[in-house]
PDB file of N, CA and C in Angstrom:
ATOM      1  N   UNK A   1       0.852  -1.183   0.000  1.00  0.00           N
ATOM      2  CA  UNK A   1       0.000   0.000   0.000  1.00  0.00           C
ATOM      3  C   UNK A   1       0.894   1.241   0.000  1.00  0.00           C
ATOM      4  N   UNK A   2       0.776   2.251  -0.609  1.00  0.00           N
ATOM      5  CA  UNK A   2       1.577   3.384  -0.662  1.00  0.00           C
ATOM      6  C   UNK A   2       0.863   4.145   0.610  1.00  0.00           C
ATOM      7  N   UNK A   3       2.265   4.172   0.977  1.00  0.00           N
ATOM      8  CA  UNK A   3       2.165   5.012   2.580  1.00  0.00           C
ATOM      9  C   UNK A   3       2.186   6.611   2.515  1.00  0.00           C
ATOM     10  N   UNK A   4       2.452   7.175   1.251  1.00  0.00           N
ATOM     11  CA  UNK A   4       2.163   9.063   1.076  1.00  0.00           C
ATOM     12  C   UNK A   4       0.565   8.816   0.941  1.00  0.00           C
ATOM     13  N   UNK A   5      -0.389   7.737   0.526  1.00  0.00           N
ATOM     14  CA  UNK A   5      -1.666   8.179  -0.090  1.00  0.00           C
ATOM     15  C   UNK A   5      -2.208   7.857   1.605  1.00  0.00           C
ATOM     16  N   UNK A   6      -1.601   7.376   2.342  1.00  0.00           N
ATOM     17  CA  UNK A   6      -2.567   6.883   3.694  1.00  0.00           C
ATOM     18  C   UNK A   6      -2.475   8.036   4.405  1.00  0.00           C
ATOM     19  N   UNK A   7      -0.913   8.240   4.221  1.00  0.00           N
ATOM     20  CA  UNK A   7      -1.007   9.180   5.480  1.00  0.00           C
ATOM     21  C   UNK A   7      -1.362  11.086   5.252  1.00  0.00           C
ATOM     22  N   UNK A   8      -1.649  10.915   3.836  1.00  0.00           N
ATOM     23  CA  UNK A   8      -2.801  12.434   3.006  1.00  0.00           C
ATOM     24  C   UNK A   8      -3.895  11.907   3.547  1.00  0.00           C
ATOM     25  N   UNK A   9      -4.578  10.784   3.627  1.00  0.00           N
ATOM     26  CA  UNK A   9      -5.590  10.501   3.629  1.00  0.00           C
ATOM     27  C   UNK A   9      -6.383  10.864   5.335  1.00  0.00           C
ATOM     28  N   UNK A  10      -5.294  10.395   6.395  1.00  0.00           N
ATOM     29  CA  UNK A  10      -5.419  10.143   7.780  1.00  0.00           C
ATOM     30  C   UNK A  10      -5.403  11.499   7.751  1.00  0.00           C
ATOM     31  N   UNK A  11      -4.423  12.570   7.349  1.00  0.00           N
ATOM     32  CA  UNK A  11      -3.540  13.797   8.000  1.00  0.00           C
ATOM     33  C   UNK A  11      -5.469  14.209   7.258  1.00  0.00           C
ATOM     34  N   UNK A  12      -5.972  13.801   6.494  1.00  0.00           N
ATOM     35  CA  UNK A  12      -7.273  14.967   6.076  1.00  0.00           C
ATOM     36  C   UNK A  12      -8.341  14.788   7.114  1.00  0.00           C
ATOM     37  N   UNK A  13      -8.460  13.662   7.217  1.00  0.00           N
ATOM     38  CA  UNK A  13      -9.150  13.052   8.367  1.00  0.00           C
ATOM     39  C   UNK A  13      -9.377  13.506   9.689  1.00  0.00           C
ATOM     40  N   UNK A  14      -7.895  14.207   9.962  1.00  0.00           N
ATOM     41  CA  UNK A  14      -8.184  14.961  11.094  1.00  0.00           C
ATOM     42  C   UNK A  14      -8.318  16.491  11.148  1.00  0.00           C
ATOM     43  N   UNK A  15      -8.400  16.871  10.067  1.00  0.00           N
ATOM     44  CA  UNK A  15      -8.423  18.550   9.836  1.00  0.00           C
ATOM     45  C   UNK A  15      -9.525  18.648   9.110  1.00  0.00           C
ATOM     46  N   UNK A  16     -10.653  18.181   9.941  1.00  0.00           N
ATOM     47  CA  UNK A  16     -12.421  18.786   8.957  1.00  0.00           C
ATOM     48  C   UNK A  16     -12.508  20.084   8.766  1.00  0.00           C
ATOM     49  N   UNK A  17     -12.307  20.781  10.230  1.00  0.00           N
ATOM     50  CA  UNK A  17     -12.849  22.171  10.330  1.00  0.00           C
ATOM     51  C   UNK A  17     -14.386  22.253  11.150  1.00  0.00           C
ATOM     52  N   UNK A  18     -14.967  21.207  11.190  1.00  0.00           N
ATOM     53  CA  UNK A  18     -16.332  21.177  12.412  1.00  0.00           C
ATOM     54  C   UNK A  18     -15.486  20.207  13.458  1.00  0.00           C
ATOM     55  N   UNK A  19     -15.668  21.061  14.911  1.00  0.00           N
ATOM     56  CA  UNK A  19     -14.964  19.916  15.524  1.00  0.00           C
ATOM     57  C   UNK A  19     -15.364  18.382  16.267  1.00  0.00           C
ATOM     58  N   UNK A  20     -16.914  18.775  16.243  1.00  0.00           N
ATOM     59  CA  UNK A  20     -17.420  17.343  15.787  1.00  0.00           C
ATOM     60  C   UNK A  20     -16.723  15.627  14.646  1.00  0.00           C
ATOM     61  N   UNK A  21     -16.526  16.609  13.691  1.00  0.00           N
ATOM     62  CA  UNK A  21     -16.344  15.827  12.875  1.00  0.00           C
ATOM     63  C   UNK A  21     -14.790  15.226  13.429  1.00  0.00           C
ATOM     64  N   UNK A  22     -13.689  16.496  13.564  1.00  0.00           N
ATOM     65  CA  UNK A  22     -12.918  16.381  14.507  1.00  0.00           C
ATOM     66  C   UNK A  22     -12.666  15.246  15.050  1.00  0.00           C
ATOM     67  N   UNK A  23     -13.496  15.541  16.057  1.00  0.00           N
ATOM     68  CA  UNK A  23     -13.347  14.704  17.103  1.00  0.00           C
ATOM     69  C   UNK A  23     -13.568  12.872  16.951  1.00  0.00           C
ATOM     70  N   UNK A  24     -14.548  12.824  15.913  1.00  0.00           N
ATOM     71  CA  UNK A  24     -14.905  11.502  15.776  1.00  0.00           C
ATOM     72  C   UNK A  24     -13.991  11.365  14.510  1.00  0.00           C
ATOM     73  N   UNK A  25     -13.526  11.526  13.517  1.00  0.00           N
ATOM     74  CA  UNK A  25     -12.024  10.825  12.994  1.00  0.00           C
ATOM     75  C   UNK A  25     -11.226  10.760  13.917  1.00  0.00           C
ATOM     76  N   UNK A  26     -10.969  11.539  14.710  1.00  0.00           N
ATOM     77  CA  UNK A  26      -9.330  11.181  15.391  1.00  0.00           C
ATOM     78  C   UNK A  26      -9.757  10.501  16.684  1.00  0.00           C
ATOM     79  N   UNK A  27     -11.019   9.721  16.759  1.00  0.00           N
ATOM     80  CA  UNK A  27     -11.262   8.789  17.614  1.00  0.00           C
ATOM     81  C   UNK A  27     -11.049   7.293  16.750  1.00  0.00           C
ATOM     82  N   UNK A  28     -11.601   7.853  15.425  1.00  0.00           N
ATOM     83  CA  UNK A  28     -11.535   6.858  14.410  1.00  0.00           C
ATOM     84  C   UNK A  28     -10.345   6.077  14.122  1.00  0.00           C
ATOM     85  N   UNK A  29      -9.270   7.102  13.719  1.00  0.00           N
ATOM     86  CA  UNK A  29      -7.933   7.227  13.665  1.00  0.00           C
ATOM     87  C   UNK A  29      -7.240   6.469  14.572  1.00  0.00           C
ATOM     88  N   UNK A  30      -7.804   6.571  15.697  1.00  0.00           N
ATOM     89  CA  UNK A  30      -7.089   5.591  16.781  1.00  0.00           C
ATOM     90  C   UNK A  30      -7.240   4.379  17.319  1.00  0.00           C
ATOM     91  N   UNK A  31      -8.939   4.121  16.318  1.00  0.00           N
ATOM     92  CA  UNK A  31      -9.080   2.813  16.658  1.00  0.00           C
ATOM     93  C   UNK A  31      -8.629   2.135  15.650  1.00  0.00           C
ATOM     94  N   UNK A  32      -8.995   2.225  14.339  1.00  0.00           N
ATOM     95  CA  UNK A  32      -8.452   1.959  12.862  1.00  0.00           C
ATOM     96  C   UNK A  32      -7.715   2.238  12.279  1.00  0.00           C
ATOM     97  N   UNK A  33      -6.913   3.511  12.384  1.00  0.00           N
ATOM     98  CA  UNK A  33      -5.872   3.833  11.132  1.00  0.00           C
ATOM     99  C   UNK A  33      -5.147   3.080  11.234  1.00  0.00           C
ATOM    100  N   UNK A  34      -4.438   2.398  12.007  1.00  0.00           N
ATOM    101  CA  UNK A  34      -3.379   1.213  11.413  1.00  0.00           C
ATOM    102  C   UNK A  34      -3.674  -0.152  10.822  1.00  0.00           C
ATOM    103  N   UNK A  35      -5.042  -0.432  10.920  1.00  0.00           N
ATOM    104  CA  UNK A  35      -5.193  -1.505  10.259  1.00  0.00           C
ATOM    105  C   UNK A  35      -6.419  -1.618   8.602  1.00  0.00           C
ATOM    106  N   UNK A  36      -6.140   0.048   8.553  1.00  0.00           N
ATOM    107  CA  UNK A  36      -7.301   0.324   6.794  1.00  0.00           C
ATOM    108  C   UNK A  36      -6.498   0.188   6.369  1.00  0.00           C
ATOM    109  N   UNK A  37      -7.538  -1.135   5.379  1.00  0.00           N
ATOM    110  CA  UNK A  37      -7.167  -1.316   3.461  1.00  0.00           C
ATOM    111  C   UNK A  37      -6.900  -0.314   2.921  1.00  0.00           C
ATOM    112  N   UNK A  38      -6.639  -0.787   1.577  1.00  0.00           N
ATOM    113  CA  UNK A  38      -6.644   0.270   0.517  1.00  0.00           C
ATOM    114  C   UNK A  38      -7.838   0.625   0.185  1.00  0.00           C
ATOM    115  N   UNK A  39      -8.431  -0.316   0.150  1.00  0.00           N
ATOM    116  CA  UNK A  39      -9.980  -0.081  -0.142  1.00  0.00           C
ATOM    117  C   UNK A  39     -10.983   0.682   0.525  1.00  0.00           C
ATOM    118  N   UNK A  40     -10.423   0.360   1.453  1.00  0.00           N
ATOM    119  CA  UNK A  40     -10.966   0.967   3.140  1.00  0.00           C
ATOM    120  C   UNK A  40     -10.484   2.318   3.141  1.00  0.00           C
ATOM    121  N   UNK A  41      -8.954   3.085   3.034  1.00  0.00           N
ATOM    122  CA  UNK A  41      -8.682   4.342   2.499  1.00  0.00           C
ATOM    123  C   UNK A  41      -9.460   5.232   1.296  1.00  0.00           C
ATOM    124  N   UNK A  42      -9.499   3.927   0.020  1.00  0.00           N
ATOM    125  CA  UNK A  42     -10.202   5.123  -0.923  1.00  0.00           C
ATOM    126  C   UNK A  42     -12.338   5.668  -0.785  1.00  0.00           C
ATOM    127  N   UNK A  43     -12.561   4.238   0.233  1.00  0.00           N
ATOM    128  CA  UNK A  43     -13.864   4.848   0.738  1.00  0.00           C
ATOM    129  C   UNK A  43     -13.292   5.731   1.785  1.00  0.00           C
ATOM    130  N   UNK A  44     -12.821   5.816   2.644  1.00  0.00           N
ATOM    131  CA  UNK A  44     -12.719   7.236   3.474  1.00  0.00           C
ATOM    132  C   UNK A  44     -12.216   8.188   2.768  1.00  0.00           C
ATOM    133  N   UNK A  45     -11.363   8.219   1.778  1.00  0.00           N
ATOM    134  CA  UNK A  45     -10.742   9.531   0.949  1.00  0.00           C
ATOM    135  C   UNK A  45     -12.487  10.329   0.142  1.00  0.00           C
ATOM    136  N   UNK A  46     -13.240   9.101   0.106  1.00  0.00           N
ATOM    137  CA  UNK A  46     -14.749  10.072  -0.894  1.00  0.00           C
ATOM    138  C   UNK A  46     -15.603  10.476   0.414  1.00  0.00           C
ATOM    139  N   UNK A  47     -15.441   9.637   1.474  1.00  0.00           N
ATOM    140  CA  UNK A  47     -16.120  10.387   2.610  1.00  0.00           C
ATOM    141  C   UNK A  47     -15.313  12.052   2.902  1.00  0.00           C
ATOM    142  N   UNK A  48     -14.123  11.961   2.846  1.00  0.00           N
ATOM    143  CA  UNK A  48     -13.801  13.232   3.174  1.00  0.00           C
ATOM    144  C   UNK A  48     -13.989  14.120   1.911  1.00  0.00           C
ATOM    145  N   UNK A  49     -13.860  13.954   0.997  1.00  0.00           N
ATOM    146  CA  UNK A  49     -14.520  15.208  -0.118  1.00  0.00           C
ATOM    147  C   UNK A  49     -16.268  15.691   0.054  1.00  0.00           C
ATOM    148  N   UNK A  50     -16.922  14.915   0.890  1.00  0.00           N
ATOM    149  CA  UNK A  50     -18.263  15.055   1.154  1.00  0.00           C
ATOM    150  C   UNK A  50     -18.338  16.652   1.865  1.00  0.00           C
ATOM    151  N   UNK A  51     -19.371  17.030   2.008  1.00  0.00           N
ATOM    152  CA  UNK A  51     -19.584  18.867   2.795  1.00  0.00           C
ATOM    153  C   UNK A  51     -19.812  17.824   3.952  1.00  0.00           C
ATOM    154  N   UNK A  52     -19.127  18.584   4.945  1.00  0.00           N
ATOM    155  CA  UNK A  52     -18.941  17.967   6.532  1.00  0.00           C
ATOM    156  C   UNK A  52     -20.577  17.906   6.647  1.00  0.00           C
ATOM    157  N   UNK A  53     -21.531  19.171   6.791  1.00  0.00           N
ATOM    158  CA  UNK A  53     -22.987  18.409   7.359  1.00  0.00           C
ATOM    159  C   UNK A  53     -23.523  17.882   6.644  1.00  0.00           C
ATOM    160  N   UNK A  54     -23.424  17.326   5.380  1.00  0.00           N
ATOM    161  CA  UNK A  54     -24.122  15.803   4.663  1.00  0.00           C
ATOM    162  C   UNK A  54     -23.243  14.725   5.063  1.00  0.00           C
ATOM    163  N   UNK A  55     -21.917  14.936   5.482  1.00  0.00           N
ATOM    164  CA  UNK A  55     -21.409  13.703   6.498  1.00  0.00           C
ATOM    165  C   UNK A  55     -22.085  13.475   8.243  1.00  0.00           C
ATOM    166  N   UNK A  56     -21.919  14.837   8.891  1.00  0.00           N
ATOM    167  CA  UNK A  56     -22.347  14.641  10.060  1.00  0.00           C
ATOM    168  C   UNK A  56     -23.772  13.960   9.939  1.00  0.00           C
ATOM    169  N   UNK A  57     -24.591  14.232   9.368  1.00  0.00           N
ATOM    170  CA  UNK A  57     -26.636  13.535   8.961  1.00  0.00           C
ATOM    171  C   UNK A  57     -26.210  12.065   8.596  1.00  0.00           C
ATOM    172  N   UNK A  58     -25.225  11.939   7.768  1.00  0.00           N
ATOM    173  CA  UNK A  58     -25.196  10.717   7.246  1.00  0.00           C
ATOM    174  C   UNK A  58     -24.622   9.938   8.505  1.00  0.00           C
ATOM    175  N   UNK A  59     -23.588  10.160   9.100  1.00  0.00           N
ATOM    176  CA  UNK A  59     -22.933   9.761  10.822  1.00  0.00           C
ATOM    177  C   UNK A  59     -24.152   9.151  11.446  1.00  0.00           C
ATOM    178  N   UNK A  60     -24.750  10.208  11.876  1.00  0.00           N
ATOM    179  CA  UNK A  60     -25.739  10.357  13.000  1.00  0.00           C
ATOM    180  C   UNK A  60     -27.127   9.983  12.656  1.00  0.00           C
ATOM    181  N   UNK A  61     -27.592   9.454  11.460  1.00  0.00           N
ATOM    182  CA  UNK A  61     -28.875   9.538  10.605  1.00  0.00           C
ATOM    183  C   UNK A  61     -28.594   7.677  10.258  1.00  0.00           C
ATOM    184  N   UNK A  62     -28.097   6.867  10.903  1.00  0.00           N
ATOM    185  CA  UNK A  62     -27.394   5.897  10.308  1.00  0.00           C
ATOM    186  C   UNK A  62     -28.617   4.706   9.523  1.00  0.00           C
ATOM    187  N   UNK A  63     -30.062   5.584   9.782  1.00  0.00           N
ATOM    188  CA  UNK A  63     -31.250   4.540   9.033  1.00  0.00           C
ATOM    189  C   UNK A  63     -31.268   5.043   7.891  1.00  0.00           C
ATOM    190  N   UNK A  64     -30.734   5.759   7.222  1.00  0.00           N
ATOM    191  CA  UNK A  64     -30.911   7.189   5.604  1.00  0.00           C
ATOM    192  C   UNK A  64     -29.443   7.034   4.799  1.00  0.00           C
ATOM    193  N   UNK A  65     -28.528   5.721   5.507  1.00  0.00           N
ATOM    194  CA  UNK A  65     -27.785   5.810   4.494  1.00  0.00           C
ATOM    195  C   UNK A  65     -27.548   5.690   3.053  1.00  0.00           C
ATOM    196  N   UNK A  66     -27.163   6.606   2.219  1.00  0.00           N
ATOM    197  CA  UNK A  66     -27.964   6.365   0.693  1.00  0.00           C
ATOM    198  C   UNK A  66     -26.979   4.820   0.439  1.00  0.00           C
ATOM    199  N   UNK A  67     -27.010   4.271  -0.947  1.00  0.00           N
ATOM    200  CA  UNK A  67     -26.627   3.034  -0.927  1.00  0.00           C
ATOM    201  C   UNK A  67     -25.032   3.152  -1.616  1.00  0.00           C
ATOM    202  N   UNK A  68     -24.739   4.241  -2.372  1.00  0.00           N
ATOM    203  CA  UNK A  68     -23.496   4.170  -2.656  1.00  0.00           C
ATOM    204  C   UNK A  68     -22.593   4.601  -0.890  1.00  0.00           C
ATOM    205  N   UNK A  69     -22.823   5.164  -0.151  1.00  0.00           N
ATOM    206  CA  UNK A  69     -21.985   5.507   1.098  1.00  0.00           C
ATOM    207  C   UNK A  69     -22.188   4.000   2.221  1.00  0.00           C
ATOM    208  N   UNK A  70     -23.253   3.163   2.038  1.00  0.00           N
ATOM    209  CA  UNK A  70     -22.916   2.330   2.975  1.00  0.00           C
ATOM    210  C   UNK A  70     -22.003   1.360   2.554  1.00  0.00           C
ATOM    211  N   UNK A  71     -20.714   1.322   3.442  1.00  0.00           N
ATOM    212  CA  UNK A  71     -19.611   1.033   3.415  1.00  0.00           C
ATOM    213  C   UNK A  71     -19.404   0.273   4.354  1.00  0.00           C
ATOM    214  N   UNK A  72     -17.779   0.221   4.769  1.00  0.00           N
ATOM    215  CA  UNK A  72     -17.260  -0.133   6.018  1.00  0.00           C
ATOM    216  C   UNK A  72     -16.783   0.922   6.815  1.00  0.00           C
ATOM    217  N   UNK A  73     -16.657   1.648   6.134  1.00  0.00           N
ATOM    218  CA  UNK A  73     -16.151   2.973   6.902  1.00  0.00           C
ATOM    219  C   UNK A  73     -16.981   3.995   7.618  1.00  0.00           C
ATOM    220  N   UNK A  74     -17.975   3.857   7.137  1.00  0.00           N
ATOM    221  CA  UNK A  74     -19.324   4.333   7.059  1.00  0.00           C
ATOM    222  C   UNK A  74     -19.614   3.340   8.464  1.00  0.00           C
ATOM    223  N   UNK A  75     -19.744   2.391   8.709  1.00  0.00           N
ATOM    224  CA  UNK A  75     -20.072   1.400   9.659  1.00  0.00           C
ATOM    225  C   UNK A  75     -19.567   1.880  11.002  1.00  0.00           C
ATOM    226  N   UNK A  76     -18.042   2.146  10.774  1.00  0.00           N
ATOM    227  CA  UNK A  76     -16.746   2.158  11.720  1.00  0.00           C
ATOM    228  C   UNK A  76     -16.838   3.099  12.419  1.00  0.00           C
ATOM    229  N   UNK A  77     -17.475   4.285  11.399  1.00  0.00           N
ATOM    230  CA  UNK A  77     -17.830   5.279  12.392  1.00  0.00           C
ATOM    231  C   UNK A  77     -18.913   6.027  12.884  1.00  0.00           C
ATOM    232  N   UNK A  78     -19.683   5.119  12.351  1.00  0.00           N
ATOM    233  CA  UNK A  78     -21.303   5.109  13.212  1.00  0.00           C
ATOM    234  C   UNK A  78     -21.154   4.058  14.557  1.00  0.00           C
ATOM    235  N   UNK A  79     -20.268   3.232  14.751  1.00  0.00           N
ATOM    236  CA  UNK A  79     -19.515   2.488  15.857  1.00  0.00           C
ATOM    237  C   UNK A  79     -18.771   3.628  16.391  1.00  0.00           C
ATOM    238  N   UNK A  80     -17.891   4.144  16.531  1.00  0.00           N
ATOM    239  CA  UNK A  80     -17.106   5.244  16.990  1.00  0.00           C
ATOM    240  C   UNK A  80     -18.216   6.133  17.748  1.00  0.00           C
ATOM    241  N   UNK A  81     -19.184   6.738  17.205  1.00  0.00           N
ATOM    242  CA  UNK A  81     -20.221   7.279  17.317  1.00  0.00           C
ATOM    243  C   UNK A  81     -21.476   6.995  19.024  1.00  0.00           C
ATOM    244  N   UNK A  82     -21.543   5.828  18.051  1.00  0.00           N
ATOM    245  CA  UNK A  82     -22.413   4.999  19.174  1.00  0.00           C
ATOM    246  C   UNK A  82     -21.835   4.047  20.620  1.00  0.00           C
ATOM    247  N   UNK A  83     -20.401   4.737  20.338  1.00  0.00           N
ATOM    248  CA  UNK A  83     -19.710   3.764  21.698  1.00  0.00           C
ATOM    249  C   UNK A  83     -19.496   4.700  22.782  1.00  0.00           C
ATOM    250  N   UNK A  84     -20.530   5.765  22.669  1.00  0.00           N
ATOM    251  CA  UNK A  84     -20.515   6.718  24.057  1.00  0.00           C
ATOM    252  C   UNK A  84     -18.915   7.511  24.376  1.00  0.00           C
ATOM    253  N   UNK A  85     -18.609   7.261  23.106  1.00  0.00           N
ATOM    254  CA  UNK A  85     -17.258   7.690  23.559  1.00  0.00           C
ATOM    255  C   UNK A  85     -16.985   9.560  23.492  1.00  0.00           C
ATOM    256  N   UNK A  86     -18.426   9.693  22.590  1.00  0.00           N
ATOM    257  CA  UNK A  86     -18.415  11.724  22.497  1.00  0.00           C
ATOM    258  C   UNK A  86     -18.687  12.579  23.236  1.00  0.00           C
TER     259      UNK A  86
END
């Protein structure tokens, strides 16, 4: 796996700009970033081009996921989410 595309990918991950969002990647980040695919990277690389509040609805809304975003990543951090950890 090329390690410049992971670690653009992680380093975006944690610089949303809502600190919500913030906060739940770099919870994410610490449970998963060392063990995402590639595959698993290029679905989080299209989650992060998303506008942060059609991500946060999609997060937190986890019965409305449209069908191209339900993922694994998508999963991971509706888990992150729901583990009382915010």
């Amino acid at each position: 796996m090329d390690k410049i595309f992971k670690k653009k990918i992680l380093h975006r991950a944690k610089y949303r700009g809502i600190k919500e969002l913030d906060i739940i990647f770099e919870r994410f980040i610490k449970r998963f970033g060392n063990t995402l695919t590639k595959s698993e990277l290029i679905e989080l690389e299209y989650l992060l081009d998303m506008p942060d509040n059609e991500l946060l609805d999609i997060i937190f809304q986890n019965n409305n996921i449209p069908e191209n975003l339900n993922n694994k990543i998508i999963k991971k951090l509706m888990f992150i989410c729901n583990a009382k950890q915010l």
